[in-house]
C-alpha atoms as a PDB file:
ATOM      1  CA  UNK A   1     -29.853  22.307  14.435  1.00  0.00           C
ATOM      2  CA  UNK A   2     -27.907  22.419  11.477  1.00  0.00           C
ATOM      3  CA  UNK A   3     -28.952  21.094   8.169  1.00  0.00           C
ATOM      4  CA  UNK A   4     -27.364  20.622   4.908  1.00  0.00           C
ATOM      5  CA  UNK A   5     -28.229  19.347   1.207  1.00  0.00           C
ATOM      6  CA  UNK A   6     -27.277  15.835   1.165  1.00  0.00           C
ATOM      7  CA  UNK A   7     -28.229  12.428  -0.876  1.00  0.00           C
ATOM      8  CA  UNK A   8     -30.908  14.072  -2.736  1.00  0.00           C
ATOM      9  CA  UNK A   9     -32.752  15.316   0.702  1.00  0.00           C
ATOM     10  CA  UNK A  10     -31.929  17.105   3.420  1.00  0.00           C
ATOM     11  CA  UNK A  11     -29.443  16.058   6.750  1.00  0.00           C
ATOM     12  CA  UNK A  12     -30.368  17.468  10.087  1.00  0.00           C
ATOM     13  CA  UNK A  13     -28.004  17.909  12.684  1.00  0.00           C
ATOM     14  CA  UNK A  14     -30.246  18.095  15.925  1.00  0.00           C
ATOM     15  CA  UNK A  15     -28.821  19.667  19.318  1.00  0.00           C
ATOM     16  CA  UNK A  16     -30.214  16.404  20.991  1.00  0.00           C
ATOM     17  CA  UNK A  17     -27.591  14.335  18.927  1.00  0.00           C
ATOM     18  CA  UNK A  18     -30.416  12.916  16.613  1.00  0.00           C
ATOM     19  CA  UNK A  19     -29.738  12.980  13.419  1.00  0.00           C
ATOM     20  CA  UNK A  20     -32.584  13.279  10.703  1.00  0.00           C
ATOM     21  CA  UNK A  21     -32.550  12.625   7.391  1.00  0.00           C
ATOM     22  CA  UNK A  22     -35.965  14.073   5.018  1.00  0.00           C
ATOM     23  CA  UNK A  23     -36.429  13.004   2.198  1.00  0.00           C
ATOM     24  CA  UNK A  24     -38.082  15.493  -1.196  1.00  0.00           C
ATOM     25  CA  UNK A  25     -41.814  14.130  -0.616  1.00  0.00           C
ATOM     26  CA  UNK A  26     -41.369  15.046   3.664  1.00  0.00           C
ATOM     27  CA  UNK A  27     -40.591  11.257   4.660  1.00  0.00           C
ATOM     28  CA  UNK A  28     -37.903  11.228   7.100  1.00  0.00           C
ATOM     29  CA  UNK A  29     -35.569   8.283   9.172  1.00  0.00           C
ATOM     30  CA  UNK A  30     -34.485   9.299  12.262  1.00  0.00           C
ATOM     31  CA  UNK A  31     -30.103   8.429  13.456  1.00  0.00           C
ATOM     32  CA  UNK A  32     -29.730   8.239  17.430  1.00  0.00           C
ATOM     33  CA  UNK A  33     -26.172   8.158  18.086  1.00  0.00           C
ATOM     34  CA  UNK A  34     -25.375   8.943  21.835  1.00  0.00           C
ATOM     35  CA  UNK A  35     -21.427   9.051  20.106  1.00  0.00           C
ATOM     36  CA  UNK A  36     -22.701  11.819  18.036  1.00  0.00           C
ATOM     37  CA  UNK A  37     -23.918  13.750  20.782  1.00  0.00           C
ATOM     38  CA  UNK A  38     -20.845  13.043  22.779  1.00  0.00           C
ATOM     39  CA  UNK A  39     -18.241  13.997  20.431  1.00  0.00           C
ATOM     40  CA  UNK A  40     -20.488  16.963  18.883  1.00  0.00           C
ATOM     41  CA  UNK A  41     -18.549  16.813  15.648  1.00  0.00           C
ATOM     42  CA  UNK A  42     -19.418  14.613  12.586  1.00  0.00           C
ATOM     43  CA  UNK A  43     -17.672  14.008   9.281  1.00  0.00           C
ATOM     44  CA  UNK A  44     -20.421  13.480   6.037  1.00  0.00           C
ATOM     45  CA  UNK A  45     -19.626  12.073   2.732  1.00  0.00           C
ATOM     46  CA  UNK A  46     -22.440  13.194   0.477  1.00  0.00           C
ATOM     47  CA  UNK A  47     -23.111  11.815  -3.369  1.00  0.00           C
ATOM     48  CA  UNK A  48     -26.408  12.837  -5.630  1.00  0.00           C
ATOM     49  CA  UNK A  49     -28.098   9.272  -3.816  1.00  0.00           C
ATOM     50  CA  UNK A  50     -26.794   8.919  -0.574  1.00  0.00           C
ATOM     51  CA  UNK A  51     -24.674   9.990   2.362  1.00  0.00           C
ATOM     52  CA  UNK A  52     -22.238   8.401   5.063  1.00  0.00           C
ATOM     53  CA  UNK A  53     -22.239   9.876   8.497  1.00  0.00           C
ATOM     54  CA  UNK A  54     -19.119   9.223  11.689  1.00  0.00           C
ATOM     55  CA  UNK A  55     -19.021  10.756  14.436  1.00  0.00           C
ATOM     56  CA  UNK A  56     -15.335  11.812  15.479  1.00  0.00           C
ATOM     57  CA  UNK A  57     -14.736   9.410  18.085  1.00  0.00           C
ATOM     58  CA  UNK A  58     -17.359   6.636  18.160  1.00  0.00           C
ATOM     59  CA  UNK A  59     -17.578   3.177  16.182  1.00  0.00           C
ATOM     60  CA  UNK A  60     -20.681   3.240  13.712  1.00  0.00           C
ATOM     61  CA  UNK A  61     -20.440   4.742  10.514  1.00  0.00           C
ATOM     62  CA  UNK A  62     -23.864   5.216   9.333  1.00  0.00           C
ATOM     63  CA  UNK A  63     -24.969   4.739   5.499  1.00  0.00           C
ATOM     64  CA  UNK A  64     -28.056   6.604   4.451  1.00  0.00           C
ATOM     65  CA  UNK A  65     -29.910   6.255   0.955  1.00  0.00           C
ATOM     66  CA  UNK A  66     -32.632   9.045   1.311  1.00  0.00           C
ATOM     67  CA  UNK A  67     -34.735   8.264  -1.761  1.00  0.00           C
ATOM     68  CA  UNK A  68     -35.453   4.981  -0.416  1.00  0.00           C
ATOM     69  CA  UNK A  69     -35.396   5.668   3.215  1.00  0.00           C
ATOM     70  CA  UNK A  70     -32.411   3.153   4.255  1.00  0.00           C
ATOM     71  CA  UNK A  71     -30.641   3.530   6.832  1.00  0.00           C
ATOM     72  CA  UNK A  72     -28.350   1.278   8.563  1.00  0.00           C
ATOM     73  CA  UNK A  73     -24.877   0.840  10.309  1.00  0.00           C
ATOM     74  CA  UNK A  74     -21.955   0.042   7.278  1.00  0.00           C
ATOM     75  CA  UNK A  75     -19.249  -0.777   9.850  1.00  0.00           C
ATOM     76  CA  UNK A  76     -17.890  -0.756  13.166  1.00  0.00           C
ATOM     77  CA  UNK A  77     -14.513   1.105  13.560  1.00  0.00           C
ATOM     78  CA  UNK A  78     -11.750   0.189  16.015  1.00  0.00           C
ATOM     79  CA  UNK A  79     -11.883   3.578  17.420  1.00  0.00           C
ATOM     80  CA  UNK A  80      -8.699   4.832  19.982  1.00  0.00           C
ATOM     81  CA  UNK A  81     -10.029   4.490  23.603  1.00  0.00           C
ATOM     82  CA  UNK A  82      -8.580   6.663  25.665  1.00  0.00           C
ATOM     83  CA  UNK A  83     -11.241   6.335  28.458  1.00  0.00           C
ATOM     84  CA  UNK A  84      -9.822   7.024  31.577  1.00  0.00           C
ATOM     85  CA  UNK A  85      -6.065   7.831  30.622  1.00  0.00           C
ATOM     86  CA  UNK A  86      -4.978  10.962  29.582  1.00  0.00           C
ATOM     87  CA  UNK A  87      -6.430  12.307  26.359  1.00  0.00           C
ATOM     88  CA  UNK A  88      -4.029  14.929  25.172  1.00  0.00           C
ATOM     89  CA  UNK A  89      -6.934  15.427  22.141  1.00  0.00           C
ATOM     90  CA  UNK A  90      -6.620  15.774  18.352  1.00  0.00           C
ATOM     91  CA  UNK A  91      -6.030  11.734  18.300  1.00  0.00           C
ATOM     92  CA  UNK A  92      -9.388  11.317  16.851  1.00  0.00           C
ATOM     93  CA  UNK A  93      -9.440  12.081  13.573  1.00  0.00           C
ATOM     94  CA  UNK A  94     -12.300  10.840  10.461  1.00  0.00           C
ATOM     95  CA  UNK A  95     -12.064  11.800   6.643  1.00  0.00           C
ATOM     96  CA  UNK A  96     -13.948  10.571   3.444  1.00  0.00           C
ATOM     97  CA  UNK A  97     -12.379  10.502   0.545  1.00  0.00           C
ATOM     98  CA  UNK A  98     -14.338   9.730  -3.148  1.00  0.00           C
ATOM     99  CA  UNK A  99     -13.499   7.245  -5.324  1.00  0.00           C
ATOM    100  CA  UNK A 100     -13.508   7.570  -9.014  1.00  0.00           C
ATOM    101  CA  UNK A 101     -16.316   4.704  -9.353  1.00  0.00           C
ATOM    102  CA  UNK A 102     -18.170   6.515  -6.515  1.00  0.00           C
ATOM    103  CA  UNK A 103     -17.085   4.110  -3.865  1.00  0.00           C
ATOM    104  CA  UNK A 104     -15.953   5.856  -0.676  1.00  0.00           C
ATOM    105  CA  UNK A 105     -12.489   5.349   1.468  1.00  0.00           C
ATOM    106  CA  UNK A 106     -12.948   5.583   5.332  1.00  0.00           C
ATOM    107  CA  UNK A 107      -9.789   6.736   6.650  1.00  0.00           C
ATOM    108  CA  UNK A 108      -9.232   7.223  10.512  1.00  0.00           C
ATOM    109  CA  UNK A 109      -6.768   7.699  13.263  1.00  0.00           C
ATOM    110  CA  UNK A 110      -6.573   3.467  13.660  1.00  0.00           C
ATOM    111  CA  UNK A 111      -7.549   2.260  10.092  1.00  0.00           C
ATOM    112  CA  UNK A 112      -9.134   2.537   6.731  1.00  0.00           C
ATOM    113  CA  UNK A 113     -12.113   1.126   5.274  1.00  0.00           C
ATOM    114  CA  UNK A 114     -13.672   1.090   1.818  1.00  0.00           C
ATOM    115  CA  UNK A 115     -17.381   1.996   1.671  1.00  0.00           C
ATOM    116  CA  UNK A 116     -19.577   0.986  -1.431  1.00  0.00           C
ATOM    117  CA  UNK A 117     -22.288   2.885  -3.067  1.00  0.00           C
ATOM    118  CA  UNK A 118     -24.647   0.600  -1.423  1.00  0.00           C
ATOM    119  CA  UNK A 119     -23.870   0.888   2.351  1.00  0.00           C
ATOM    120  CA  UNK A 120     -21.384  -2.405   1.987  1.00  0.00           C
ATOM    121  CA  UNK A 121     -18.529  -2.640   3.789  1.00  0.00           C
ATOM    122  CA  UNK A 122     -16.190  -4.147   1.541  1.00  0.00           C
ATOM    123  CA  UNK A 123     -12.782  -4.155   2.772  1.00  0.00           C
ATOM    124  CA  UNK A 124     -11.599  -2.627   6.800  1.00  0.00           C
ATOM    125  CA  UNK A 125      -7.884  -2.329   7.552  1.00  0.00           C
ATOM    126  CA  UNK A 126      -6.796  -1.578  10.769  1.00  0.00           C
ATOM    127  CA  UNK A 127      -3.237  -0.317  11.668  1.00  0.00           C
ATOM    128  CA  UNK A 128      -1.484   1.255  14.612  1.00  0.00           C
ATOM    129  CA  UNK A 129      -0.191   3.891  13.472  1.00  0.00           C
ATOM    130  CA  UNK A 130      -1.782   7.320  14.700  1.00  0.00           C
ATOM    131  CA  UNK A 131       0.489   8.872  11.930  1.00  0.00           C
ATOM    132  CA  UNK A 132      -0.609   7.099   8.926  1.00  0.00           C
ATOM    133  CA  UNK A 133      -2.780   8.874   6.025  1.00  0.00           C
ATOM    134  CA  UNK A 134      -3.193   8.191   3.071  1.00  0.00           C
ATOM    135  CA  UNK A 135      -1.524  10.286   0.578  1.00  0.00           C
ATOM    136  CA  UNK A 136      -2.827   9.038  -2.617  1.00  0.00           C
ATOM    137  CA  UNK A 137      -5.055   6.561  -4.826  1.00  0.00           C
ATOM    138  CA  UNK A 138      -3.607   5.412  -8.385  1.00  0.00           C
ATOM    139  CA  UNK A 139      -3.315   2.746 -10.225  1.00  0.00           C
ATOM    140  CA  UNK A 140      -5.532   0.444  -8.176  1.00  0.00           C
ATOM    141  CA  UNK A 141      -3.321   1.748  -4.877  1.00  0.00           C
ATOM    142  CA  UNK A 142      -4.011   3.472  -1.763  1.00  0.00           C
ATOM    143  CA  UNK A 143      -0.860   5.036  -1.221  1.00  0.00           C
ATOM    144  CA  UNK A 144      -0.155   5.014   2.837  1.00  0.00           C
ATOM    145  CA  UNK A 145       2.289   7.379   4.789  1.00  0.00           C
ATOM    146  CA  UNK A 146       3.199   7.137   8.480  1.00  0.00           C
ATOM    147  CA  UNK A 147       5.862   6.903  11.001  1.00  0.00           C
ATOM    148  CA  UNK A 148       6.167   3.187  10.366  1.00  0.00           C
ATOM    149  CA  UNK A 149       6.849   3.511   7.230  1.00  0.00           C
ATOM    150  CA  UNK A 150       5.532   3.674   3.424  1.00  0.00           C
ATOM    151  CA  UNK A 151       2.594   0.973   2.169  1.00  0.00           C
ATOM    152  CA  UNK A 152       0.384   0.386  -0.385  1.00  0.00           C
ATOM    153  CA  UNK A 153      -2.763  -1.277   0.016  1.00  0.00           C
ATOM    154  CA  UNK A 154      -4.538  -3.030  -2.440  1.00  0.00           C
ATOM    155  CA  UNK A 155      -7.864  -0.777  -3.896  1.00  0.00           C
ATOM    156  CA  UNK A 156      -9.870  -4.069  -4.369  1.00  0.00           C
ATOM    157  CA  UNK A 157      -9.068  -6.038  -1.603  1.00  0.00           C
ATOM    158  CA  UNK A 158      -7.423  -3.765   1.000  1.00  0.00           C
ATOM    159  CA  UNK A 159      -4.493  -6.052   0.756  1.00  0.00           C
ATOM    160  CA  UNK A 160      -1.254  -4.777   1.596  1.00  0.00           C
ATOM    161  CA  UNK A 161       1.517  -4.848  -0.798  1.00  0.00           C
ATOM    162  CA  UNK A 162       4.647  -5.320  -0.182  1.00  0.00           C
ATOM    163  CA  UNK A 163       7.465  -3.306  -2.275  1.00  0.00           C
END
């Protein structure tokens, strides 16, 4: 598998799907995502204590803190099911993005979701609009472009705002 320097250990990227986190002293926790395996990509977010894990197309975004061995689901995402229709691909889409106060932003093909330093899900928004990205955070914003139109959405709360 693949590994790479992550959360003050190392993140193992088996060929069964598992993924392995091992921490400095050799103590490791062990991810099995069948999703992972599916999908056969994963996007990682990786600060000097800890690391998020998605898999491109299934629901659990996985928090790991590798000094202290936790490891647990942050949040469910409303993922685009195109099970049994036709997929025309690229729809799925995941991407991290750092906050200044090290907090994380989520952002995905139906949604975006604030991560904290601690695994905590503390704010999920969920849109439907395959188009939308965000295009910036400032002044306590998260500036959001799509085909539906220009947003903001409150930093804090995940609130939208309205112009």
């Amino acid at each position: 598998g693949q590994s790479i320097n992550c959360g003050g250990g190392l993140i193992t990227f088996e060929p069964n799907g598992h993924v392995k986190a091992v921490a400095e002293d050799g103590e490791a926790v062990t991810i099995i995502d069948q999703d992972i395996l599916r999908s056969g990509t994963v996007e990682v977010w990786c600060s000097e204590q800890f690391a998020y894990i998605a898999s491109l197309e299934g629901p659990s975004v996985w928090f790991v803190h590798i000094s202290t061995m936790r490891l647990e689901c942050a949040v469910e995402l409303a993922r685009l099911d195109m099970t049994g229709t036709y997929d025309p691909g690229g729809l799925h889409w995941t991407e991290f993005r750092g906050l200044d106060n090290g907090d994380v932003l989520l952002c995905y093909e139906l949604g975006i979701a604030r991560l904290g330093t601690d695994g905590r899900l503390l704010w999920h928004r969920v849109h439907d609009d395959l188009t939308a990205r965000v295009r910036a955070v400032d002044d306590g914003v998260v500036r959001v472009y799509g085909d539906s139109g220009r947003y903001g959405l409150d930093l804090a709360t995940g609130d939208l705002l309205r112009d």
